[in-house]
Protein backbone atom coordinates (compact mmCIF):
# COMPACT_ATOMS: atom_id res chain seq x y z
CA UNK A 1 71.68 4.31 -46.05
CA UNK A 2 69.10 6.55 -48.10
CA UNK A 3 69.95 4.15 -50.93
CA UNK A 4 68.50 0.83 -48.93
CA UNK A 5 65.76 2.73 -47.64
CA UNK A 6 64.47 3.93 -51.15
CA UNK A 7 64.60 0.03 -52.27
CA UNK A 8 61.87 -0.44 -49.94
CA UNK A 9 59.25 1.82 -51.83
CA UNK A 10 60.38 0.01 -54.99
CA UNK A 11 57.81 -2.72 -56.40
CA UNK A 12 59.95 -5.90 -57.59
CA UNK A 13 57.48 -8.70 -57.87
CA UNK A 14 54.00 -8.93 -58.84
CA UNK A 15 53.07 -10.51 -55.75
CA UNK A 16 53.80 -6.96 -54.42
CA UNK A 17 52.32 -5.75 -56.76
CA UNK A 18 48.84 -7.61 -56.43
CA UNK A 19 49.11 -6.15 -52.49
CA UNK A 20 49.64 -2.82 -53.28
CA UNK A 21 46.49 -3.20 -55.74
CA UNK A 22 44.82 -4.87 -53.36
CA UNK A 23 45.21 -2.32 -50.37
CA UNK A 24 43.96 0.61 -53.09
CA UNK A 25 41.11 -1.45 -54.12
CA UNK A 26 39.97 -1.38 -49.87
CA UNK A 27 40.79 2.30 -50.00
CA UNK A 28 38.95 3.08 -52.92
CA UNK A 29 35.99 1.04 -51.98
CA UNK A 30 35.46 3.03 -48.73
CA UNK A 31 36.23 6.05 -50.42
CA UNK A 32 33.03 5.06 -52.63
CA UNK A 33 31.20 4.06 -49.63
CA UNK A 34 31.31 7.78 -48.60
CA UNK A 35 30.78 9.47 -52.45
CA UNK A 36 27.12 7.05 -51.73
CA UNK A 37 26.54 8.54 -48.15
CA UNK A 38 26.96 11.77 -49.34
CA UNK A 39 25.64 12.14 -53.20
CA UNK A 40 22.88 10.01 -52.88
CA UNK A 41 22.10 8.29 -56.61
CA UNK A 42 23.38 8.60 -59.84
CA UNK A 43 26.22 11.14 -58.89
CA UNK A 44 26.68 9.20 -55.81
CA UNK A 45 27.15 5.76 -58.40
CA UNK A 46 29.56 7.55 -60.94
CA UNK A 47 31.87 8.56 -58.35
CA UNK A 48 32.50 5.18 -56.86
CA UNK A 49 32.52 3.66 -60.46
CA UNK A 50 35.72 6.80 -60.72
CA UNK A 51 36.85 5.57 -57.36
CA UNK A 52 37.53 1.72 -58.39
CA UNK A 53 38.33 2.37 -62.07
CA UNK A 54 41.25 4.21 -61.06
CA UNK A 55 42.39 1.29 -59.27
CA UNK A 56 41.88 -0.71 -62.60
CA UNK A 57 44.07 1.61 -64.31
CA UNK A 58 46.39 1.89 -61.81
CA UNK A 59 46.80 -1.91 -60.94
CA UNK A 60 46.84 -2.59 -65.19
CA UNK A 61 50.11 0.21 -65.45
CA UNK A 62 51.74 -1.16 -62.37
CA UNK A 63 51.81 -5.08 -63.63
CA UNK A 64 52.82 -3.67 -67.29
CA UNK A 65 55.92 -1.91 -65.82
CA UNK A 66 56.72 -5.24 -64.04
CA UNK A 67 56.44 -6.65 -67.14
CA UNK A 68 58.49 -4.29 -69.27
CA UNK A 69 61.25 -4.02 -66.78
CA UNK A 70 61.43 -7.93 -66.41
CA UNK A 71 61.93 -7.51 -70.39
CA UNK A 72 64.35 -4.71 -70.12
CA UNK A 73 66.47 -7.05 -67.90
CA UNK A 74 66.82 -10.14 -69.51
CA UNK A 75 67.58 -7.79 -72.50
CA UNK A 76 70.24 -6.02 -70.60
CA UNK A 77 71.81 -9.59 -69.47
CA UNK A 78 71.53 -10.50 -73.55
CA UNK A 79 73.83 -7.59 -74.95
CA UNK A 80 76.24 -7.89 -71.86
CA UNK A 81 76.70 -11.62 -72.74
CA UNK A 82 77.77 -10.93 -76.50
């Protein structure tokens, strides 16, 4: 039961992928919204900019692991065929 519960938090395809980036991204940007309100100009600015670059970063690593375990797989299904 825990195991089939866990496979829900796991990330299989990039169109979950592009959600879960997608949901950060609105998070971030309101997050941002607020770093404005409160630190009004050029702090204010690099703190959003910190805000949605992490998102960049985050959403880049998540699609590469897609990626490499997509790799890892087909490898996998090589070496058991042989």
């Amino acid at each position: 039961m825990l195991r089939k519960l866990g496979r829900l938090f796991v990330i299989k395809t990039r169109i979950e992928a592009f959600l879960i980036i997608y949901a950060l991204a609105l998070g971030s940007t309101m997050r941002g919204i607020v770093y404005l309100h409160d630190y009004p100009g050029f702090g204010g600015k690099l703190l959003f900019l910190a805000t949605t670059g992490a998102v960049f970063l985050a959403g880049a690593k998540m699609l590469d692991c897609l990626k490499l375990e997509k790799e890892v797989a087909e490898l996998r299904a090589r070496v058991s065929q042989t």
